[in-house]
Protein backbone atom coordinates (compact mmCIF):
# COMPACT_ATOMS: atom_id res chain seq x y z
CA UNK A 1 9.35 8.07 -53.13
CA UNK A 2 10.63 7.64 -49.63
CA UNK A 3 13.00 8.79 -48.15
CA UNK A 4 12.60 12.16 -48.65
CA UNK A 5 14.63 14.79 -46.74
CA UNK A 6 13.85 18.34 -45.95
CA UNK A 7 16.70 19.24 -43.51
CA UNK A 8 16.97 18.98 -40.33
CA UNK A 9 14.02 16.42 -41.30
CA UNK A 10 13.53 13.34 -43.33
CA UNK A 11 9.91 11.57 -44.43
CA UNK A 12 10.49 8.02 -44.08
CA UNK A 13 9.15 4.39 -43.81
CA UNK A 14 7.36 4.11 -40.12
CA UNK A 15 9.25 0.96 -38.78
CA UNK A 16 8.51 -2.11 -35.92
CA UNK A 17 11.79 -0.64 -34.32
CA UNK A 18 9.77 2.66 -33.89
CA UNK A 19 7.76 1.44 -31.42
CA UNK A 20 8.69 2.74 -28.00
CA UNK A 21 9.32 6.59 -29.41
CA UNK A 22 6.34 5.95 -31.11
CA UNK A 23 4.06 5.32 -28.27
CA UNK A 24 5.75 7.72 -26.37
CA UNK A 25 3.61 10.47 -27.68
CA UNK A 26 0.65 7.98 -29.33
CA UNK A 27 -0.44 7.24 -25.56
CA UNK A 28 0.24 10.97 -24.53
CA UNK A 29 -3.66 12.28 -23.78
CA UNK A 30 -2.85 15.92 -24.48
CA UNK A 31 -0.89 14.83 -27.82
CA UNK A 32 -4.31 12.73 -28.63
CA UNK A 33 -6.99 14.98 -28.14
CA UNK A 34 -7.89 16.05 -31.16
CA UNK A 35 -6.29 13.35 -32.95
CA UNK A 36 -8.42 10.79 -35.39
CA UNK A 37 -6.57 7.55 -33.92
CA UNK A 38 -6.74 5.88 -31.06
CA UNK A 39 -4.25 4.56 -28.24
CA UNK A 40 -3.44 0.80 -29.12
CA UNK A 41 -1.23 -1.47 -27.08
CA UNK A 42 2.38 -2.38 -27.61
CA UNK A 43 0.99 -5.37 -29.54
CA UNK A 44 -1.42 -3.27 -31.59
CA UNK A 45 1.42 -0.31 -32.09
CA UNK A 46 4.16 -3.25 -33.00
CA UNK A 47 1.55 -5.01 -35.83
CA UNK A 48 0.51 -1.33 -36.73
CA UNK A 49 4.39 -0.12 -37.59
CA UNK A 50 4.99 -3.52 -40.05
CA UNK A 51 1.58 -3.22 -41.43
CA UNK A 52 2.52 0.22 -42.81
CA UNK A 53 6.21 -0.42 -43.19
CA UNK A 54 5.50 -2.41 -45.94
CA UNK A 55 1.98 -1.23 -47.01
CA UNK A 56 1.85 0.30 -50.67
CA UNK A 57 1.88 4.46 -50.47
CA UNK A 58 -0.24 6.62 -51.45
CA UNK A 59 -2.47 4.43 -52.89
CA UNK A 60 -6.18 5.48 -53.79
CA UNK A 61 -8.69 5.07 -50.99
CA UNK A 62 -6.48 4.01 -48.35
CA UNK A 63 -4.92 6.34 -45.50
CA UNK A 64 -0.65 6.43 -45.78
CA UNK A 65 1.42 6.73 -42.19
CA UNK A 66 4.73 8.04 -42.73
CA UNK A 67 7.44 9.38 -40.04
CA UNK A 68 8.65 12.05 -39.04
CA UNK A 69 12.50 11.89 -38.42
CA UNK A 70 15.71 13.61 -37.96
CA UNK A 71 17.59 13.61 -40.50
CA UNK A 72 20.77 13.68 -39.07
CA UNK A 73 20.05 10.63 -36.74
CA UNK A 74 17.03 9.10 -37.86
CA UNK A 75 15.51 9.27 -34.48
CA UNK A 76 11.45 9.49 -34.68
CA UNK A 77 9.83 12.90 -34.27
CA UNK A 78 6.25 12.29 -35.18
CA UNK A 79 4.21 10.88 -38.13
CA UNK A 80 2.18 12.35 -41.11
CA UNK A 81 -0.94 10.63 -42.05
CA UNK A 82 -1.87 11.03 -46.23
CA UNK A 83 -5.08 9.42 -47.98
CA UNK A 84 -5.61 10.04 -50.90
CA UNK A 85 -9.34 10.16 -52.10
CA UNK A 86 -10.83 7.14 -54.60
CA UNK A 87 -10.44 9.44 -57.71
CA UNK A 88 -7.23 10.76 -56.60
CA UNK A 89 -8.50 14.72 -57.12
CA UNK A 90 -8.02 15.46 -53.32
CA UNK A 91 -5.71 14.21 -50.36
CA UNK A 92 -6.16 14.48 -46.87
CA UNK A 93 -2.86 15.60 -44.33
CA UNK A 94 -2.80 15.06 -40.67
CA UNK A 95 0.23 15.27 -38.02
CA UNK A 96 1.32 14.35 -34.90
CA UNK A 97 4.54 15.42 -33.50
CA UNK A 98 5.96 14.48 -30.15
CA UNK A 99 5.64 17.21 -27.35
CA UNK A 100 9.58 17.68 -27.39
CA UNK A 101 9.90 18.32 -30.48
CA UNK A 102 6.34 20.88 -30.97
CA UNK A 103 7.13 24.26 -32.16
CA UNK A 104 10.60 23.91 -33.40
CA UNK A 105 9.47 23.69 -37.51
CA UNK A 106 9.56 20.23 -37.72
CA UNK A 107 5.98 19.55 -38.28
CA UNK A 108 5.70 22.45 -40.60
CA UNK A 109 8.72 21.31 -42.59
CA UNK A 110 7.22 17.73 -42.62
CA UNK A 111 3.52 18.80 -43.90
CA UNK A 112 5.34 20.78 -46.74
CA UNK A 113 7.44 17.84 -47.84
CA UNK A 114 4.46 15.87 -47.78
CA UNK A 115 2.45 18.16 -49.93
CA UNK A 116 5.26 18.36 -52.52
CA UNK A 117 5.51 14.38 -52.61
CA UNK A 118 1.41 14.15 -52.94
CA UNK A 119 1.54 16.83 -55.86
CA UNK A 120 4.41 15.23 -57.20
CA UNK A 121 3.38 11.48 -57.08
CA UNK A 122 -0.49 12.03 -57.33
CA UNK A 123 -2.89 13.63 -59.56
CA UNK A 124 -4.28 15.16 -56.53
CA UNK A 125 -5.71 18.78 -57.57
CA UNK A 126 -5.42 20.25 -53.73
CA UNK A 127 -4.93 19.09 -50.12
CA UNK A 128 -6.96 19.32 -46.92
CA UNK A 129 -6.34 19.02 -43.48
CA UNK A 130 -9.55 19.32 -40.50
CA UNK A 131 -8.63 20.10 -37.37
CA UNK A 132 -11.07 21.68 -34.16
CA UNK A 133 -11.25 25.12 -33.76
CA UNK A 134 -9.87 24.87 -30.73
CA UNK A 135 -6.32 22.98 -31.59
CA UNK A 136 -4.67 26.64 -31.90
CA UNK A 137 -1.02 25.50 -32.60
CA UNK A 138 -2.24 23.19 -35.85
CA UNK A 139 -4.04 25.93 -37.02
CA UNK A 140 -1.03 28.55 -37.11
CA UNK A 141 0.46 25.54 -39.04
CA UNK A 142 -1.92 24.71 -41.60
CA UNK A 143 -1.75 28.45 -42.12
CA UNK A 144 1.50 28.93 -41.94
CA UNK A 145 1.83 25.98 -44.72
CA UNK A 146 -0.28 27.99 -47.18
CA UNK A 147 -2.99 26.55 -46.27
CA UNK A 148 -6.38 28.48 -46.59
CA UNK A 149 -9.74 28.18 -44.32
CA UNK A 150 -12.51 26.76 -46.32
CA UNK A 151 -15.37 25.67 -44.12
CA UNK A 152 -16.44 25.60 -40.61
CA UNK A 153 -19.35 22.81 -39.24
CA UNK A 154 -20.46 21.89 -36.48
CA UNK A 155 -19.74 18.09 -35.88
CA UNK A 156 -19.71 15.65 -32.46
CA UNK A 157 -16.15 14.21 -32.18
CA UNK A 158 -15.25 12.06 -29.23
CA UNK A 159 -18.76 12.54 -27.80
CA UNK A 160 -18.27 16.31 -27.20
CA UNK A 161 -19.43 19.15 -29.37
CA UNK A 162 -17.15 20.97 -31.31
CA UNK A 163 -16.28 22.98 -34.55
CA UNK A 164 -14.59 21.50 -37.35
CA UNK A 165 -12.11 23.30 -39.88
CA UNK A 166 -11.12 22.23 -43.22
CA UNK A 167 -7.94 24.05 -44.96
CA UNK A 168 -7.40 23.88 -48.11
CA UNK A 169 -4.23 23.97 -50.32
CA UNK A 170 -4.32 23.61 -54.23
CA UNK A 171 -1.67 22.25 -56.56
CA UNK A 172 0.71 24.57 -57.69
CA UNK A 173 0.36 25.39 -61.15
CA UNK A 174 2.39 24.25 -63.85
């Protein structure tokens, strides 16, 4: 399943010897904003990275956290997060890249080598991804993915009003 390479990318393992590129952007406020996770400390970060190093992927129910890396030296890049819904019909996608490497293609490369490995290793009948309204840059990439608008709401995240969007992208037929 992993590794999986989309050059100049590869979708691998998340490993303990991640750590410090891996907090680099994970403690980065701007890179966190809109983000679903939290900061955690080097301890936290360190447990984190073997706990999904070794954790079974894609499994029903359960969210997946796989890097981002260049291919050609393996360094980390960013992460995509998978979870795959109890009956397996949907997935969810999220991504965080680190601000050096933002709108070079990496993260749009990475979200479309996860979407083939969910189609191809899941039943999963489409993917989402939710992002706010106001997080611009993932928006031209869900769209720029394939991935359709299919409902706004109006949610509290982080304490502060704003408006959710979910994107949509079926299974390609076969």
């Amino acid at each position: 399943m992993l590794p999986r390479t989309r050059p100049p990318i590869a979708l691998r393992r998340l490993r303990p010897t991640d750590l410090v590129q891996f907090q680099a952007y994970r403690t980065d406020p701007i890179v966190g904003r809109y983000q679903g996770w939290t900061v955690m400390s080097d301890a936290e970060a360190t447990a984190f990275l073997a706990d999904v190093n070794s954790a079974p992927l894609l499994q029903a129910g359960h969210w997946s956290q796989i890097a981002i890396a260049r291919d050609s030296d393996d360094s980390l890049l960013g992460d995509v997060g998978v979870f795959i819904d109890a009956d397996q019909a949907r997935a969810e996608i999220g991504f965080t890249l680190a601000p050096a490497h933002q709108e070079q293609g990496f993260a749009s490369l990475a979200v479309l080598e996860a979407a083939a490995m969910i189609f191809d290793m899941t039943p999963a009948k489409e993917i989402i991804a939710v992002t706010d309204a106001r997080n611009a840059p993932s928006i031209r990439l869900l769209e720029r993915v394939g991935m359709v608008l299919a409902r706004s709401e109006q949610v509290v995240f982080r304490g502060e009003p704003c408006t959710e969007q979910t994107y949509c992208l079926p299974a390609p037929r076969r």
